[in-house]
PDB file of N, CA and C in Angstrom:
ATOM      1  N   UNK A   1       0.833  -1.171   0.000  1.00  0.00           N
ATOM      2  CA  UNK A   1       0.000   0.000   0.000  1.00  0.00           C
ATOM      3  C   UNK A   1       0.885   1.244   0.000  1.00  0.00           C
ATOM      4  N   UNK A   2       0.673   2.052  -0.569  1.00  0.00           N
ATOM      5  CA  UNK A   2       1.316   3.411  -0.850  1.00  0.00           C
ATOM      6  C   UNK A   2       1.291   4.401   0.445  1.00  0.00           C
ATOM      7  N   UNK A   3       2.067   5.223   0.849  1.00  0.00           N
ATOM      8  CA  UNK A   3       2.037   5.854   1.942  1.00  0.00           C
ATOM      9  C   UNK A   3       1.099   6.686   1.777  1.00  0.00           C
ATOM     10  N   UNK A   4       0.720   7.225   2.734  1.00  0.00           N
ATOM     11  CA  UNK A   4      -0.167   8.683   2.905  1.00  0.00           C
ATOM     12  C   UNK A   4       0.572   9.612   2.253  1.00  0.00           C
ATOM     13  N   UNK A   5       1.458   9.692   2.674  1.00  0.00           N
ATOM     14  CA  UNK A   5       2.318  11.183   2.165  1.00  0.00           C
ATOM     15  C   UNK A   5       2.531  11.505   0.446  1.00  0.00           C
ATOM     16  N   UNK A   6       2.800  10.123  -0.086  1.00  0.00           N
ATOM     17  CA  UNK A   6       2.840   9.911  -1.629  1.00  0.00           C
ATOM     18  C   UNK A   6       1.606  10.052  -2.124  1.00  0.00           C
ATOM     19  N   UNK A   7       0.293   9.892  -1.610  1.00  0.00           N
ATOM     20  CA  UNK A   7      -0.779  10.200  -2.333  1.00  0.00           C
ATOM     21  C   UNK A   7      -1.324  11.570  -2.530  1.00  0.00           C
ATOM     22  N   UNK A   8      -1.229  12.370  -1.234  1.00  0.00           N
ATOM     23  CA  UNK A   8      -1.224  13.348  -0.730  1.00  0.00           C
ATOM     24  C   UNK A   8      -1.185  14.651  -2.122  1.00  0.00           C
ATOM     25  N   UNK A   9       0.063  14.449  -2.576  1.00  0.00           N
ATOM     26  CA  UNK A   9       0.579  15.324  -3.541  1.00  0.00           C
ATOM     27  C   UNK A   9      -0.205  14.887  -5.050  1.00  0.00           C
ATOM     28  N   UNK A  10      -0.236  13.964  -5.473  1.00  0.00           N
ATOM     29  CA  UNK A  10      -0.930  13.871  -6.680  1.00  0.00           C
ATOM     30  C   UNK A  10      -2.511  14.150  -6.325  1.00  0.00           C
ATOM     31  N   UNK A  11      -3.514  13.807  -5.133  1.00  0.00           N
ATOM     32  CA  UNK A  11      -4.371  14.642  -5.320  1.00  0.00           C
ATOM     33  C   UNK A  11      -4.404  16.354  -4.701  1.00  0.00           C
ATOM     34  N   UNK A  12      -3.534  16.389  -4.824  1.00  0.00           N
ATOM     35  CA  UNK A  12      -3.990  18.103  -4.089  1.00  0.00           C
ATOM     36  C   UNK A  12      -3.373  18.525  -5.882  1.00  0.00           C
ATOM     37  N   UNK A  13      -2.304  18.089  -6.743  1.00  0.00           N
ATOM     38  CA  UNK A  13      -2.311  18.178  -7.955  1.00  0.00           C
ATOM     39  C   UNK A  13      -3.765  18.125  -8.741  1.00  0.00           C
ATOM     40  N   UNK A  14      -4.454  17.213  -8.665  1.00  0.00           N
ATOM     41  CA  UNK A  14      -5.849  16.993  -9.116  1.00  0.00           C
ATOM     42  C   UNK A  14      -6.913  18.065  -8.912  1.00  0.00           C
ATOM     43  N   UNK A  15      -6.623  18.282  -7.477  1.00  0.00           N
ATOM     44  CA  UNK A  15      -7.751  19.483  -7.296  1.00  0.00           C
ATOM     45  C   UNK A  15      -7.535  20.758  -7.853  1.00  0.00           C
ATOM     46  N   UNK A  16      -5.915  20.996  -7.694  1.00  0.00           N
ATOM     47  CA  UNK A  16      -5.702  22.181  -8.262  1.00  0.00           C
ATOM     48  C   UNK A  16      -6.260  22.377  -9.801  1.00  0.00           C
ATOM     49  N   UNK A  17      -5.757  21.199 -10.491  1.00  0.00           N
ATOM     50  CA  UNK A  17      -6.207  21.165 -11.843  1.00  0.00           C
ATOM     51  C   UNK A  17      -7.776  20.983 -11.947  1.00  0.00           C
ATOM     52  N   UNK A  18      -8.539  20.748 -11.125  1.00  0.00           N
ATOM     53  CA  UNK A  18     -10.122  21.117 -11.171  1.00  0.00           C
ATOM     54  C   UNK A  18      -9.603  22.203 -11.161  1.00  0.00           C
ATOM     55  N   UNK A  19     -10.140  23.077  -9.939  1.00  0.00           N
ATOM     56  CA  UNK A  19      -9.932  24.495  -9.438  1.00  0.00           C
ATOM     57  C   UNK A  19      -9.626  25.253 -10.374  1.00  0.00           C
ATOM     58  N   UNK A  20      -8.573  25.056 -11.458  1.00  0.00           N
ATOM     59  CA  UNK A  20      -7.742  25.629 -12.466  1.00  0.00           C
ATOM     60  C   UNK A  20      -9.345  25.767 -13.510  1.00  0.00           C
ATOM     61  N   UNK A  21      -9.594  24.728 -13.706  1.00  0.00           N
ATOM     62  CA  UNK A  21     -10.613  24.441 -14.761  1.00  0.00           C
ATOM     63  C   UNK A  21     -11.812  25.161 -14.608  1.00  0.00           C
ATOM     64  N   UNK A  22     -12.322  25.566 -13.075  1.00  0.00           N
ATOM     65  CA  UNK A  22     -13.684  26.080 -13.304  1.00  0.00           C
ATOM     66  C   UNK A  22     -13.166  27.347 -13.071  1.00  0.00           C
ATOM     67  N   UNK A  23     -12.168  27.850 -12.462  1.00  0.00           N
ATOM     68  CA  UNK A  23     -12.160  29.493 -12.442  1.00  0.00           C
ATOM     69  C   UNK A  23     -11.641  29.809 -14.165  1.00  0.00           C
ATOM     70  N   UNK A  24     -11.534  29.359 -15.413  1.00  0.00           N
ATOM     71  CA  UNK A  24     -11.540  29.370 -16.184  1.00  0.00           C
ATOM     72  C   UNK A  24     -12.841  29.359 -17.084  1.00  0.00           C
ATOM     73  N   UNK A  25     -13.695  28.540 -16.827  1.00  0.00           N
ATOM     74  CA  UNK A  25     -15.526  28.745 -16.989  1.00  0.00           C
ATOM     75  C   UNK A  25     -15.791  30.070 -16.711  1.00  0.00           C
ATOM     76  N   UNK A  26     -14.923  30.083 -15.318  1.00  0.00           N
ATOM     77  CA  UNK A  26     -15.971  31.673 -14.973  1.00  0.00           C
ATOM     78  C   UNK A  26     -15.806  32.747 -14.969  1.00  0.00           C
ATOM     79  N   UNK A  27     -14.336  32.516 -15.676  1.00  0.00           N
ATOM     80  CA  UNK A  27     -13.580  33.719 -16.514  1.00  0.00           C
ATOM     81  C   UNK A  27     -14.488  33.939 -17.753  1.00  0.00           C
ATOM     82  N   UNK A  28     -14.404  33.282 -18.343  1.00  0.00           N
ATOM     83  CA  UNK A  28     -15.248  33.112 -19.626  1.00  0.00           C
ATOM     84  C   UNK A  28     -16.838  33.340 -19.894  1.00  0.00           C
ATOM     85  N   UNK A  29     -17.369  33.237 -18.830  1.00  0.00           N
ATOM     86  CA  UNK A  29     -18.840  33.894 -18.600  1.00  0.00           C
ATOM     87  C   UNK A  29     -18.900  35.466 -18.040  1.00  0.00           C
ATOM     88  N   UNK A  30     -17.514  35.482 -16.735  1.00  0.00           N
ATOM     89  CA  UNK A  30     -17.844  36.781 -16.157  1.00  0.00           C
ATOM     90  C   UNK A  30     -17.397  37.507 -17.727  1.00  0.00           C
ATOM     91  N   UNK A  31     -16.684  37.226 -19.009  1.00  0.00           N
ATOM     92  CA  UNK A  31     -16.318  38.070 -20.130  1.00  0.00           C
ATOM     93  C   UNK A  31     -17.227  38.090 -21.331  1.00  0.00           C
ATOM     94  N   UNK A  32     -18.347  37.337 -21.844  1.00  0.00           N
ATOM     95  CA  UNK A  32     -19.467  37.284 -21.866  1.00  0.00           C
ATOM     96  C   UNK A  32     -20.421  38.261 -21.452  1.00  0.00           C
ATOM     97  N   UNK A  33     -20.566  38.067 -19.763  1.00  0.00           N
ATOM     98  CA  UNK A  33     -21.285  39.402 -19.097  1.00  0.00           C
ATOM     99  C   UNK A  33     -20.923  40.390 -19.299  1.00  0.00           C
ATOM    100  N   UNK A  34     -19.385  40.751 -19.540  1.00  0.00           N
ATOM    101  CA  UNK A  34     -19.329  42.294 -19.564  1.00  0.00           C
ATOM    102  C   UNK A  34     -19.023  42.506 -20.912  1.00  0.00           C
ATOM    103  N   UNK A  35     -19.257  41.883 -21.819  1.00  0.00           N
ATOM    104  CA  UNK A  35     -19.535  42.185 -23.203  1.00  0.00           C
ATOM    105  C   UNK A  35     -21.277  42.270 -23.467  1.00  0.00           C
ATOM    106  N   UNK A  36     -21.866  42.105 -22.777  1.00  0.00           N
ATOM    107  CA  UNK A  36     -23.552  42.123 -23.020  1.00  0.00           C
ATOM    108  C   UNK A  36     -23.642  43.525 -22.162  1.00  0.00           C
ATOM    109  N   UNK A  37     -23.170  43.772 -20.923  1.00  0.00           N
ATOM    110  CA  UNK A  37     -23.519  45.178 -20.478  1.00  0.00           C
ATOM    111  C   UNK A  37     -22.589  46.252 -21.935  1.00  0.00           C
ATOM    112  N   UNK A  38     -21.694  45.894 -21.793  1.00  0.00           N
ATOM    113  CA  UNK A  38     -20.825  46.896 -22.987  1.00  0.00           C
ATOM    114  C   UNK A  38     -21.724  47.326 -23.960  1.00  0.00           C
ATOM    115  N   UNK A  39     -22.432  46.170 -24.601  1.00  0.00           N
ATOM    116  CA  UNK A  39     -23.384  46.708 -25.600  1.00  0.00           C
ATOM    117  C   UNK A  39     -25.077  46.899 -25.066  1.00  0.00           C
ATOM    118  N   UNK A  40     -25.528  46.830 -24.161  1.00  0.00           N
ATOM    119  CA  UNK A  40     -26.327  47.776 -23.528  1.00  0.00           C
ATOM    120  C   UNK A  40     -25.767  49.079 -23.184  1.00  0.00           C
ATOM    121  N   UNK A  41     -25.006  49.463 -22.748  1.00  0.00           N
ATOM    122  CA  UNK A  41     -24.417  50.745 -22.668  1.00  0.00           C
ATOM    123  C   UNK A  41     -24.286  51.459 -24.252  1.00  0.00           C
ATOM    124  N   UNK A  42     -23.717  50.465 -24.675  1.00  0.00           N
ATOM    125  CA  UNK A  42     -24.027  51.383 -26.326  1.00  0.00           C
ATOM    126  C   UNK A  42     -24.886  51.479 -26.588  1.00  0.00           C
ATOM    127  N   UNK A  43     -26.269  50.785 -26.786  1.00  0.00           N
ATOM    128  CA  UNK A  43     -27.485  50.496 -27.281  1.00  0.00           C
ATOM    129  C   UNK A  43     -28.201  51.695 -26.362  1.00  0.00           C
ATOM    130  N   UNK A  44     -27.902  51.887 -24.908  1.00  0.00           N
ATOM    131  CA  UNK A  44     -28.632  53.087 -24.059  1.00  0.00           C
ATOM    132  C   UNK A  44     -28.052  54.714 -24.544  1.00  0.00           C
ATOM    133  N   UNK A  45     -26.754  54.945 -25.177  1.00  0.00           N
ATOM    134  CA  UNK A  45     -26.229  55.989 -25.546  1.00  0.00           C
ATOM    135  C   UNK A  45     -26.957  56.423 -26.289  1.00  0.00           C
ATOM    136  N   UNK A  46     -27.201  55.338 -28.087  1.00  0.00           N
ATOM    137  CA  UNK A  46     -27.503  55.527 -28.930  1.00  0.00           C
ATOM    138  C   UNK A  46     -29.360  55.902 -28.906  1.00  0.00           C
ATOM    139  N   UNK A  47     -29.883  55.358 -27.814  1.00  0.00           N
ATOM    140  CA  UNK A  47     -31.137  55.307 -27.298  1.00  0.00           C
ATOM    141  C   UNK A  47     -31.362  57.012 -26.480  1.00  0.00           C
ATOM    142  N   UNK A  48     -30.673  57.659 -26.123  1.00  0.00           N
ATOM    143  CA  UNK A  48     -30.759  58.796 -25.486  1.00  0.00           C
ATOM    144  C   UNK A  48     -30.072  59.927 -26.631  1.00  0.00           C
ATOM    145  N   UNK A  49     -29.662  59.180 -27.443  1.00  0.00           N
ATOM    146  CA  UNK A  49     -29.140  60.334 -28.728  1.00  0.00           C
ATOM    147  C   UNK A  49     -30.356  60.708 -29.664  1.00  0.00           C
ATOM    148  N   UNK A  50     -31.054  59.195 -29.908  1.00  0.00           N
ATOM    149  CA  UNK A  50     -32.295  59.300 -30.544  1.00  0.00           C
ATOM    150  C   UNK A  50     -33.328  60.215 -29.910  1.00  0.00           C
ATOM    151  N   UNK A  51     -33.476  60.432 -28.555  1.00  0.00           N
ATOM    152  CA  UNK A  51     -34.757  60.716 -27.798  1.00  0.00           C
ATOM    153  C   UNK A  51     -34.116  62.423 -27.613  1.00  0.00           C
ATOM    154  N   UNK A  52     -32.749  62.584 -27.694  1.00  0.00           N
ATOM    155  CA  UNK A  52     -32.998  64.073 -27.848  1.00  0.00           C
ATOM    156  C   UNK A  52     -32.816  64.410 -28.995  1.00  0.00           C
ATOM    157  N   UNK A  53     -32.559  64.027 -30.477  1.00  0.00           N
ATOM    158  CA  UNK A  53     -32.918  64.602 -31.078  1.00  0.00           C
ATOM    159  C   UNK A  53     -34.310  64.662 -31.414  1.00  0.00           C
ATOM    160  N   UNK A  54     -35.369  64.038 -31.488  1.00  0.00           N
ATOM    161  CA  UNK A  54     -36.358  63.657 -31.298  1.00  0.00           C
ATOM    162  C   UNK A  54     -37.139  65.039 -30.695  1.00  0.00           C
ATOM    163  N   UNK A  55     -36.545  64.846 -29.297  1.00  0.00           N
ATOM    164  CA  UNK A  55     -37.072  66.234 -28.503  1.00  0.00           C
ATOM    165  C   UNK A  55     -36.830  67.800 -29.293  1.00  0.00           C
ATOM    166  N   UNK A  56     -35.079  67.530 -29.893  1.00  0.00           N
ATOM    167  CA  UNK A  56     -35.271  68.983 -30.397  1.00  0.00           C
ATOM    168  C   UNK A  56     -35.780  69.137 -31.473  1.00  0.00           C
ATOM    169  N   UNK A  57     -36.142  67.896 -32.259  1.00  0.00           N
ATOM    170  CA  UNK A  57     -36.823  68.049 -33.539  1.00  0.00           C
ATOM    171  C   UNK A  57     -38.760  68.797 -33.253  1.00  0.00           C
ATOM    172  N   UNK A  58     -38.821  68.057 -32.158  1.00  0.00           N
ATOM    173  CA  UNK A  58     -40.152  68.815 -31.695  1.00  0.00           C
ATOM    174  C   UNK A  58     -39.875  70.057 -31.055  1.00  0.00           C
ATOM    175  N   UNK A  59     -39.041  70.547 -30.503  1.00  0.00           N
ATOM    176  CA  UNK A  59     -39.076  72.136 -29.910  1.00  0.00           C
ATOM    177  C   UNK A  59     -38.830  73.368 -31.313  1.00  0.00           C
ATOM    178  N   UNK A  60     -38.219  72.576 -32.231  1.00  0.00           N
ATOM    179  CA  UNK A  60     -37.851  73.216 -34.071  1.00  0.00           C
ATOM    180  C   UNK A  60     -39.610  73.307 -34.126  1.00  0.00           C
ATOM    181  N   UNK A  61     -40.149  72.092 -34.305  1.00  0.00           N
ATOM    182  CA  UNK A  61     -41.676  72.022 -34.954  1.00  0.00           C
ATOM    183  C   UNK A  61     -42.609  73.161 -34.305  1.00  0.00           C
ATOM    184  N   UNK A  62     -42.653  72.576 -33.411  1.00  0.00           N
ATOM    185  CA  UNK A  62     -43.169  73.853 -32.245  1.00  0.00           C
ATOM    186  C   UNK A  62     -42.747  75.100 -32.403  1.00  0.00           C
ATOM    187  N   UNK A  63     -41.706  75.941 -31.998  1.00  0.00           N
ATOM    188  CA  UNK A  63     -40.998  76.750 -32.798  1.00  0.00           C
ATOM    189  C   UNK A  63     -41.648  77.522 -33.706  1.00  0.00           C
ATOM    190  N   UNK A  64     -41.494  76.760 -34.866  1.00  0.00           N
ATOM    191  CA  UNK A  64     -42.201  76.910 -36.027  1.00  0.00           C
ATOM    192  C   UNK A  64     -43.597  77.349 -35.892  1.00  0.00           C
ATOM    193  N   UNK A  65     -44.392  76.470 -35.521  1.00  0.00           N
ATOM    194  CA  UNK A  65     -45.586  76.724 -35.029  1.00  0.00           C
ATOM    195  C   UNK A  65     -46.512  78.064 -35.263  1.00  0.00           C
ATOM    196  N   UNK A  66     -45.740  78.069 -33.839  1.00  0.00           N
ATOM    197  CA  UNK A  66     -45.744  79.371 -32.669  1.00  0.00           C
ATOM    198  C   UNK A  66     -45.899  80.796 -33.649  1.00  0.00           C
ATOM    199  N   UNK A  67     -44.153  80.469 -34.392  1.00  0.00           N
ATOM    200  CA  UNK A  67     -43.936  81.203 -35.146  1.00  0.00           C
ATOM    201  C   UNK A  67     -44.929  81.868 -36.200  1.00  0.00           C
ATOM    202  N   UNK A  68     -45.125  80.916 -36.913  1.00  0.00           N
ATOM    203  CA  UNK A  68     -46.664  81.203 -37.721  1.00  0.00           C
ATOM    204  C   UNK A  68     -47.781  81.642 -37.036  1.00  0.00           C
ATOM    205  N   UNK A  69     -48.221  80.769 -36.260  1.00  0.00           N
ATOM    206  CA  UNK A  69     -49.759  81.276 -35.279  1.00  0.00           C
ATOM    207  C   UNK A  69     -49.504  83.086 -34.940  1.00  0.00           C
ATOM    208  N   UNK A  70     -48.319  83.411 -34.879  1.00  0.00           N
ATOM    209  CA  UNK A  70     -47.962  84.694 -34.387  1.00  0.00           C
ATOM    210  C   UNK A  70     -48.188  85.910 -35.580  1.00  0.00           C
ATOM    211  N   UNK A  71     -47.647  85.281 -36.562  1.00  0.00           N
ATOM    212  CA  UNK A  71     -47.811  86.100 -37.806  1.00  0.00           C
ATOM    213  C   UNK A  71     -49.112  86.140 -38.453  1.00  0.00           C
ATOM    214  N   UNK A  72     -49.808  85.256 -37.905  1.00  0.00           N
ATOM    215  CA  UNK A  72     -51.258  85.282 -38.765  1.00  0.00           C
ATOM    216  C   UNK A  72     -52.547  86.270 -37.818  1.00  0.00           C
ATOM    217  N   UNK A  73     -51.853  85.503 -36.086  1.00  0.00           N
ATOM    218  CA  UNK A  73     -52.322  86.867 -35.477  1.00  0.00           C
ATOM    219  C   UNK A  73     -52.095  88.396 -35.527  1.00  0.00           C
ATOM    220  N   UNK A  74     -50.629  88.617 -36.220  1.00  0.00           N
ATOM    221  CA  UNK A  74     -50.256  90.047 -36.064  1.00  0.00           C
ATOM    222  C   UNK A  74     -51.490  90.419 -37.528  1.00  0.00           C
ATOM    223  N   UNK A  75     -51.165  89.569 -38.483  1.00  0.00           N
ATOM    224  CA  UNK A  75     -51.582  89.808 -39.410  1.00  0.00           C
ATOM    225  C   UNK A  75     -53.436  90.060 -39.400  1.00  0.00           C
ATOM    226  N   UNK A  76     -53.811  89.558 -38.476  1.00  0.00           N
ATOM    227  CA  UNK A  76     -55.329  89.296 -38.402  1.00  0.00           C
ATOM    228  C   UNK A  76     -55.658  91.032 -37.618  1.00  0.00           C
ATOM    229  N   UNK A  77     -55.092  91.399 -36.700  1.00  0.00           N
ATOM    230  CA  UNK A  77     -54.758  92.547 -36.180  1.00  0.00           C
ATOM    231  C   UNK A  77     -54.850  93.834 -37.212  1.00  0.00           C
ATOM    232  N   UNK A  78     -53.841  93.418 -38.281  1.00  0.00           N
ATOM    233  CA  UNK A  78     -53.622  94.589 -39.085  1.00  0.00           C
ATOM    234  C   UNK A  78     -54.952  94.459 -39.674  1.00  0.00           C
ATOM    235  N   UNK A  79     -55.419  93.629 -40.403  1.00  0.00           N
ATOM    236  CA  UNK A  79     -56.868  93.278 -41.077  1.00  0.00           C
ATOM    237  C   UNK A  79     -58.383  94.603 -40.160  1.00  0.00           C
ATOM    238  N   UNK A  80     -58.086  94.073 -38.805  1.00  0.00           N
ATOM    239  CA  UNK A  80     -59.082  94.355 -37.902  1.00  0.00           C
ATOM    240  C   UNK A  80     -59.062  96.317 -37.998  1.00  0.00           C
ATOM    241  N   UNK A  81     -57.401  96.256 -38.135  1.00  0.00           N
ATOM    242  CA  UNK A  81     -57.186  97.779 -38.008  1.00  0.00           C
ATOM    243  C   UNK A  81     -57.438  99.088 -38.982  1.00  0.00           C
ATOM    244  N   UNK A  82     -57.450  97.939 -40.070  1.00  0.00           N
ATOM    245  CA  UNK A  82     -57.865  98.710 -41.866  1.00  0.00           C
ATOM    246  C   UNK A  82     -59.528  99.004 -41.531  1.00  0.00           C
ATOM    247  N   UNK A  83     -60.027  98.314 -40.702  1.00  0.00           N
ATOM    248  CA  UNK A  83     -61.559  98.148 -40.937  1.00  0.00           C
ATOM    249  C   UNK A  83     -61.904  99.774 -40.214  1.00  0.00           C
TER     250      UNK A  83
END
């Protein structure tokens, strides 16, 4: 029968080489995960670039609007004033 001491070393070799093996899995998932937030973070940039231009495309429209409604009132004014 083999001593204690001689076995000793080839499994604590064994475990290490598990051990080795799954913190390698979970290297490989935790890099995975932070490649899926990476591109949520892009996808949220590009998502808040859209929503303000968006917004200033409506404060232009509006704007505009305003702009007109104003001139048709000045203009409705002058109309009222000829009379």
């Amino acid at each position: 029968m083999a001593e204690p001491a001689h076995m000793i070393i080839p499994l604590l070799k064994e475990m290490r080489a598990e051990i080795g093996g799954r913190f390698d899995g979970v290297d490989g998932r935790l890099e995975r995960i932070e490649q899926r937030i990476q591109k949520l973070k892009e996808v949220r940039v590009s998502f808040r670039q859209a929503l303000a231009g968006d917004s200033l495309k409506s404060k232009l429209l509006a704007g505009e609007f305003e702009e007109r409604i104003e001139a048709i009132e000045q203009r409705l004014r002058e109309l009222e004033e000829q009379k």
